[in-house]
Every structure is written in C-alpha cells, then in structure tokens.
Protein backbone atom coordinates (compact mmCIF):
# COMPACT_ATOMS: atom_id res chain seq x y z
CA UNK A 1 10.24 -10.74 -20.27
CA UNK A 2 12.68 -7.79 -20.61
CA UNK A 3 10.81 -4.18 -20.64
CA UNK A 4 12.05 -3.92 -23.97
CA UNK A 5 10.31 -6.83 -25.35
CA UNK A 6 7.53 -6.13 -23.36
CA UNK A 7 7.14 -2.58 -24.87
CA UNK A 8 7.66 -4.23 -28.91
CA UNK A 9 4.96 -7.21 -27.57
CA UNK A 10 2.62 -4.29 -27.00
CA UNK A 11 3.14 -1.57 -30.19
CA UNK A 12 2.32 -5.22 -31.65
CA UNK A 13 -0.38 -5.60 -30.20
CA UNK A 14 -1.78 -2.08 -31.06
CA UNK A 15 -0.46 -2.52 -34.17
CA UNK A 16 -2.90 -5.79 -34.95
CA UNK A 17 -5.87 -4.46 -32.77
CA UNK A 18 -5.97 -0.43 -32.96
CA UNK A 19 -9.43 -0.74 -30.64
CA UNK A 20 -6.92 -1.87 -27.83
CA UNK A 21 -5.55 2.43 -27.73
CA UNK A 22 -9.01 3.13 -26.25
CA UNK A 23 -8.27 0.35 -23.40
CA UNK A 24 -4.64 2.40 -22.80
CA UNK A 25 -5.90 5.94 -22.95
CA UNK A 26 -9.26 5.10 -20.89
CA UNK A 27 -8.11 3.03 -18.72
CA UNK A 28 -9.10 4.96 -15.61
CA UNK A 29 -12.54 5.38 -16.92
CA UNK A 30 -12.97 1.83 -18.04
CA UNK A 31 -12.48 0.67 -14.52
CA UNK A 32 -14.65 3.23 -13.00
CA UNK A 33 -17.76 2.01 -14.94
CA UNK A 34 -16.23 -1.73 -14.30
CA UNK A 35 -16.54 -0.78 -10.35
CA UNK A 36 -19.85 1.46 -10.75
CA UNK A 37 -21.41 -1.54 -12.39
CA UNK A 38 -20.32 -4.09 -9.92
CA UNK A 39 -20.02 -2.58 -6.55
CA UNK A 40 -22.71 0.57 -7.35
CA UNK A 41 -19.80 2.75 -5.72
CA UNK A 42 -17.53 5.70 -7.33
CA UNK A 43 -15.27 5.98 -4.32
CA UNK A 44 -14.66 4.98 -0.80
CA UNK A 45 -16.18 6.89 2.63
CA UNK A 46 -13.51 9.26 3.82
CA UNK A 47 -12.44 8.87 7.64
CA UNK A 48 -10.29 11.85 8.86
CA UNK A 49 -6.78 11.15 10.70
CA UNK A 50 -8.73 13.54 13.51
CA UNK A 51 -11.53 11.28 13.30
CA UNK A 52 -9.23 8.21 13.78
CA UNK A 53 -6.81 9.49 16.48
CA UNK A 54 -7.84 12.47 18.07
CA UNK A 55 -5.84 15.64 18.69
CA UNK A 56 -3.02 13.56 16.20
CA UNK A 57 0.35 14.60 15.63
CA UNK A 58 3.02 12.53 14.66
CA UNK A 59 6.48 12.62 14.93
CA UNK A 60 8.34 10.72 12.06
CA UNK A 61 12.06 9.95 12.30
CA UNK A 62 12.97 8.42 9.01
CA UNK A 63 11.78 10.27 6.09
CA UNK A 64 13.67 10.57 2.44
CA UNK A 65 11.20 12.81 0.36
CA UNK A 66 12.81 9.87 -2.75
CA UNK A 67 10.88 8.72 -5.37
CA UNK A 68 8.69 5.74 -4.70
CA UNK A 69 7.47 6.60 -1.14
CA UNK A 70 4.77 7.23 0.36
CA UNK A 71 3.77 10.42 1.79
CA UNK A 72 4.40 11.67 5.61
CA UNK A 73 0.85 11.15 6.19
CA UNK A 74 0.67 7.47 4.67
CA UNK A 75 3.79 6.88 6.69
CA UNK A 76 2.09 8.56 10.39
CA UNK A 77 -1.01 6.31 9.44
CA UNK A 78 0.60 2.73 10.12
CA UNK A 79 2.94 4.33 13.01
CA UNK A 80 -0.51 5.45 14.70
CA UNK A 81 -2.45 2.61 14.33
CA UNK A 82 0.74 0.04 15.41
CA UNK A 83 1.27 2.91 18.10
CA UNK A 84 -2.56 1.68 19.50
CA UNK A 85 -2.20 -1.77 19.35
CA UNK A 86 -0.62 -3.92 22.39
CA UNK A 87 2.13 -5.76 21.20
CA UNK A 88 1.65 -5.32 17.52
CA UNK A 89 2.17 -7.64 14.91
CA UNK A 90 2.81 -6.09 11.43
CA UNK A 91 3.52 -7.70 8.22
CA UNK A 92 4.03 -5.68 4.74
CA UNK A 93 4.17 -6.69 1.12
CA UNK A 94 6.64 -4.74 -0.86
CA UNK A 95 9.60 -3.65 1.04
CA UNK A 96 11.55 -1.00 -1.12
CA UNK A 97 13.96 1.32 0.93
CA UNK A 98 12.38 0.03 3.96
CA UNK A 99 11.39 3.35 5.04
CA UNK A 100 7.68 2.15 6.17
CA UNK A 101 8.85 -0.48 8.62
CA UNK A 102 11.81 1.05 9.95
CA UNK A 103 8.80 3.78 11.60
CA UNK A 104 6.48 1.04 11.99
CA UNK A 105 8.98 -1.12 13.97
CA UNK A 106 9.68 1.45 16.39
CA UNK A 107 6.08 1.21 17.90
CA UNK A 108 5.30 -2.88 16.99
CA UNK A 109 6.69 -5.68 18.78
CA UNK A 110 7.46 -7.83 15.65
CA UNK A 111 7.66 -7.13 11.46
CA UNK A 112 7.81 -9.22 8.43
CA UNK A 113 8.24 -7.49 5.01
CA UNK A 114 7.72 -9.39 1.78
CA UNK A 115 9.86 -8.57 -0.81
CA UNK A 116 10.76 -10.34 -4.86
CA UNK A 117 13.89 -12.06 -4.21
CA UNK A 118 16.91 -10.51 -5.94
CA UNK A 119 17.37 -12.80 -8.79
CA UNK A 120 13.75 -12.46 -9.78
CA UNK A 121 14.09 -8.83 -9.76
CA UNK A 122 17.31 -9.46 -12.31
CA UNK A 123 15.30 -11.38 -14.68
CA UNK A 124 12.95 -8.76 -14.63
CA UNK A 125 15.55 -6.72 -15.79
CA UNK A 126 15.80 -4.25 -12.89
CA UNK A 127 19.12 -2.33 -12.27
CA UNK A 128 21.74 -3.92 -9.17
CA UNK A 129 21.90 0.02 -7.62
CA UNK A 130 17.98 -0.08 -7.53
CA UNK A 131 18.03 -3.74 -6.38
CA UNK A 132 21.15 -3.09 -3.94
CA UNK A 133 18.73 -0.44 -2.50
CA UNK A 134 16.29 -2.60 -1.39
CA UNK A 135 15.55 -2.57 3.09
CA UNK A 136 18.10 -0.01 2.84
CA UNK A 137 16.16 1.79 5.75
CA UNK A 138 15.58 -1.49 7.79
CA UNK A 139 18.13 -4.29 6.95
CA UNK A 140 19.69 -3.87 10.35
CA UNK A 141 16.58 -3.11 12.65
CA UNK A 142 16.42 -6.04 15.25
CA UNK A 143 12.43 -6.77 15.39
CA UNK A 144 12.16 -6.89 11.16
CA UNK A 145 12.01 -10.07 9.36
CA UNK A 146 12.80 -9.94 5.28
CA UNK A 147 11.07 -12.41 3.68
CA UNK A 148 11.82 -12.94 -0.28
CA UNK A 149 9.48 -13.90 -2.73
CA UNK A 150 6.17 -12.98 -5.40
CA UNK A 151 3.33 -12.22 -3.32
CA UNK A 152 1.11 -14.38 -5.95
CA UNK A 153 3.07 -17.26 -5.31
CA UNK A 154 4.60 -16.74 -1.80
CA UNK A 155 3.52 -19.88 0.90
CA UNK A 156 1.17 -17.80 3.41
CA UNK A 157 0.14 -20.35 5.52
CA UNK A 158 3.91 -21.54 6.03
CA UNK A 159 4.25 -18.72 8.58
CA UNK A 160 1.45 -19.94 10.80
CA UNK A 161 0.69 -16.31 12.01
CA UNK A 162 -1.94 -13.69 12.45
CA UNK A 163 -1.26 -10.69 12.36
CA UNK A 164 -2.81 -6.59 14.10
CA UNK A 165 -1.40 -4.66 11.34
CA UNK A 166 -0.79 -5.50 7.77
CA UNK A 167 0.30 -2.94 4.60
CA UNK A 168 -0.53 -4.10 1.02
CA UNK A 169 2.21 -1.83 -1.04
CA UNK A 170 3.54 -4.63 -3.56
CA UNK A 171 2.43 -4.03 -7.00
CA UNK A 172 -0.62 -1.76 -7.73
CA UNK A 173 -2.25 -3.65 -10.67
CA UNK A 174 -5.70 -5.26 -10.60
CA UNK A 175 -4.20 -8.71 -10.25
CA UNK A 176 -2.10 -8.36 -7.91
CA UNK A 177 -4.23 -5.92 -5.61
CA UNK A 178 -6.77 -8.80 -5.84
CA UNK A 179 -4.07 -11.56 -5.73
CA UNK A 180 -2.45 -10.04 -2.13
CA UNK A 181 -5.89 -8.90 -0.93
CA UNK A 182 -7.16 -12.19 -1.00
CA UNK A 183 -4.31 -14.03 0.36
CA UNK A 184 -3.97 -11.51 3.60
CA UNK A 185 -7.42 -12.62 4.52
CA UNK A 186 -7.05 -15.73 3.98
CA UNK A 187 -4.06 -16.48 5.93
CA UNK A 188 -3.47 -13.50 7.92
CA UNK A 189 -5.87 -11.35 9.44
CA UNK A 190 -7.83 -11.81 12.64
CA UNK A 191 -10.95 -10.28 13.93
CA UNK A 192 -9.19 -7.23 15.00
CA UNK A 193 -7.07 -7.15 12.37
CA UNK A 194 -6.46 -3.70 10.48
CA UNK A 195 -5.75 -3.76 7.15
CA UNK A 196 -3.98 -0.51 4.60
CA UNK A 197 -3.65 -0.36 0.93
CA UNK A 198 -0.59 2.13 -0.20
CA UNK A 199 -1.71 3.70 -3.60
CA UNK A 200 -5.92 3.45 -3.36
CA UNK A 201 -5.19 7.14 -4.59
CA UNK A 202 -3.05 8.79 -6.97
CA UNK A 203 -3.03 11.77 -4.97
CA UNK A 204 -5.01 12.04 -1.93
CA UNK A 205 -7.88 13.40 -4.08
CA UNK A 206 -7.71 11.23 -7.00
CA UNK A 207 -8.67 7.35 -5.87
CA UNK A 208 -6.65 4.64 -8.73
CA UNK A 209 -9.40 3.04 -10.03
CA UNK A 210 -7.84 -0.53 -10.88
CA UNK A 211 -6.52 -0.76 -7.40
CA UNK A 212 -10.14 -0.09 -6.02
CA UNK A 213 -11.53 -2.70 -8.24
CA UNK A 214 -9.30 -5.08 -7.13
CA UNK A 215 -9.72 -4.83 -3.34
CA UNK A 216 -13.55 -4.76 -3.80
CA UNK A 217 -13.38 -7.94 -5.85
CA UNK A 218 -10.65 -9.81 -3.73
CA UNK A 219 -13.08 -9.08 -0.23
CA UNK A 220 -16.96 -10.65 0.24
CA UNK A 221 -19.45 -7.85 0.08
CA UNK A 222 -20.16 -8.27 3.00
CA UNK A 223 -16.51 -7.14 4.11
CA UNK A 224 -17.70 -3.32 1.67
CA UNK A 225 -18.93 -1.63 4.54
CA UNK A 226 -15.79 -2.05 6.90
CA UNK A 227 -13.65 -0.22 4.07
CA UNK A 228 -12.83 3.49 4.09
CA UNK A 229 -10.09 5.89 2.09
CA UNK A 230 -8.14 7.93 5.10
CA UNK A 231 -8.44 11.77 4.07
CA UNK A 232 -4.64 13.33 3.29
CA UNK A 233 -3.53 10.10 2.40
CA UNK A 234 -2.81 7.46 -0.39
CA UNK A 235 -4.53 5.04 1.42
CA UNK A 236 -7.17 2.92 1.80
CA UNK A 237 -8.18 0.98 5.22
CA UNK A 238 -10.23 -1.63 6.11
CA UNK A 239 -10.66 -1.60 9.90
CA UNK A 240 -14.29 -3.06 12.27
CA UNK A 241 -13.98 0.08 14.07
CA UNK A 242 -17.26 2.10 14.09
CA UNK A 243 -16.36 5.47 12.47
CA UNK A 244 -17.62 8.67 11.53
CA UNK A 245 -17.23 9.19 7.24
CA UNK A 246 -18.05 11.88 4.86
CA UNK A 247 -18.68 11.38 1.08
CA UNK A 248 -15.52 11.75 -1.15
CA UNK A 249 -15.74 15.07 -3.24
CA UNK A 250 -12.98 16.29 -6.07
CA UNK A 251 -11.92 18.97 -5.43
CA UNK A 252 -11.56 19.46 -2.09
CA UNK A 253 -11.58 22.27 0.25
CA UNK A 254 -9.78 22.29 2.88
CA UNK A 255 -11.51 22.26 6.61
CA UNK A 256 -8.31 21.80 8.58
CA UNK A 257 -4.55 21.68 7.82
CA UNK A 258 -1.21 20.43 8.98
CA UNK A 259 2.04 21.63 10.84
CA UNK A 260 5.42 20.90 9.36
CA UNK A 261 8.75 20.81 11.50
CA UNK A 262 11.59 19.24 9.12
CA UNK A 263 15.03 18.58 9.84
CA UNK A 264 17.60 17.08 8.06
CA UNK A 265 19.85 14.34 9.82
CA UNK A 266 23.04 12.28 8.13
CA UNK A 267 22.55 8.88 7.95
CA UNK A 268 25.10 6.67 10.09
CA UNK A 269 27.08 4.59 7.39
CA UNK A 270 27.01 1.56 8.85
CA UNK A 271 23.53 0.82 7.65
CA UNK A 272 24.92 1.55 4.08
C-alpha cells in the first residue's frame, strides 16, 4: 500500500472512529501504562560506556552526521563490544548507508546485514536515489555479507549460525521490535551472545516506549534482568555480564562528558 493510500486509509479511519485521535496523540503514554502494567517497569537500568569499557575512547573512521544514523556513541558501542570479542561474529537487521558495519567490520572477523530487497522497497513506494543508497558505506568491504529480505519473514535458521554480536535497527514499531527480537533468540544468539537495540530512545534521555514494549514482550521474564539502556546512547543492550546500573532520571545532569576530534575526509569514488 502506497503512503498515499495509507495516509486516506487512516483520515478514514479517524473520520469513522474520532476516539482513535487519542490513540495517535497519546501514543507514547498509552504504551507506557501498557509496559507499567505488564512489566511493573518505566525504563531500563542505565550502564555507563565507563562502566562497560573502562578509560573508553573510540576512534571512528566512517561517520556522515546524514539523516537516519545513529549517533557517534551508538556507533563506538558495537565497535567496542566487537573490539572485545575473539573472532567476532556480527549480524545486523536493517542495513541503510551501511555506516554501522563498515566500523563494525573493521574489528569482527565476519558480518551479515539484513536488508528489504529492492523491489519490495519499490512497492513500498520508496524513491530509487534512497533505495540506490542502500550499503553505500559497505557494499565493497570484503568480510560483509548483504542479505535481502523482511525480517518478519526472512528464513533464520537457513543460515545455520550463531552469532557474538547482533544489532536490531530494522523497523522500530511494536511488531516488528517483537517480531526481530524474537527471531534473534531463537535462531541466533548463544550464551555469550550480546545483543543492541538502535532506537530504545528517542534521544538518549527520552526511552521510545513502543520499542521497549516490544523487546520486553518478545524476551521470557526471566531474560528482564540481563537488559540495560547504555547512558549517551540510543540504545538498549542485553548482555550476561554482571554490571554496575543506576536508575534512569529525565533530565539529566551531567557527571562526566566527552572529547570531540572531527575531521572531514573525501570519499574514494569507487565505492560510489
């Protein structure tokens, strides 16, 4: 369905049901109480990127500051943690520019990145340049795989692989947070497995409250305790690793900041 149609299906909608505006403008809050009933949680712990690797800094080679991305802080997350791990194994669900694994790959010994095949992105109705612009960051890297198809229906268990590392950054609705979560543990993740969702937060003080609800309900309860939200980031985690937490508080004050060094470099054409 064309966005078009989709946006006349929904004034429709509105139109026959007026109740429904309260579900639009509320939407935030309507999941909070959903997960405050359920999970009798507002938020995630916070873990610091101190906490997780001490004295950090990061150096981070491919960066575009373009629309869509994560931030430099998401990004030095999964270069850390595949920086720690022998031999890493990473897989990702929602390629875009291919900025993430282009950094990851450069610490990882092997990288898969799932991705909506081309002509399902057409029938969605999305534009060639955006489309063209897809793993424009890691088409060429040697140790990436680019795997095509919808995460909900994609065959997991075809690839017969476990994997360190894995980044859930497809699409950030309920259903699909749940739909990915659920299919990474099934067919995926090991006992030392380390798992990141892009876009638990809006900001890195404001958590997304559908995307929360969806990882909580996708994972056993008994899996809760083993997830935290990493501080400066997007991004949630879900790692066995004892750590050391703090309760989330809006807003926040700052007890430590961060160094900047930014350059600009051209980027060769032949990966155009």
């Amino acid at each position: 369905m064309s966005k078009l149609k989709k946006l006349f299906k929904g004034i429709g909608l509105l139109i026959r049901k007026p109740a429904l505006i309260n579900h639009v403008i509320d939407d935030e809050e309507v999941w909070r109480k959903y997960v405050v009933k359920k999970f009798n949680i507002e938020s995630l712990p916070v873990v610091t990127m101190e906490h997780l690797f001490p004295g950090f800094s990061a150096h981070i080679p491919v960066f575009a500051f373009l629309d869509g991305g994560s931030l430099p802080t998401d990004i030095a997350l999964l270069m850390k943690l595949a920086e720690k791990i022998d031999a890493c194994k990473y897989f990702e669900i929602g390629t875009w520019r291919g900025e993430s694994v282009a950094n990851v790959a450069r610490h990882a010994e092997e990288c898969y990145t799932l991705n909506l095949p081309d002509e399902k992105m057409r029938e969605l109705g999305f534009p060639e340049k955006y489309i063209g612009l897809h793993a424009f960051f890691s088409k060429e890297i040697e140790n990436v795989k680019h795997l095509k198809g919808d995460s909900r229906s994609f065959d997991y268990a075809a690839l017969d692989k476990k994997f360190d590392l894995i980044f859930i950054d497809g699409d950030h609705h309920y259903e699909y947070v749940k739909n990915d979560t659920q299919k990474v543990f099934e067919h995926f993740v090991h006992d030392n497995s380390i798992v990141v969702w892009h876009d638990y937060a809006k900001n890195p003080e404001r958590i997304r409250q559908d995307v929360m609800a969806g990882i909580m309900d996708a994972l056993p309860k008994k899996e809760h305790k083993y997830l935290y939200h990493v501080e400066n980031t997007l991004c949630a985690i879900y790692t066995k690793k004892q750590l050391t937490t703090k309760q989330a508080e809006f807003p926040v004050k700052p007890d430590h900041i961060f160094e900047i060094n930014l350059k600009i470099n051209s980027y060769s054409k032949k990966n155009q």
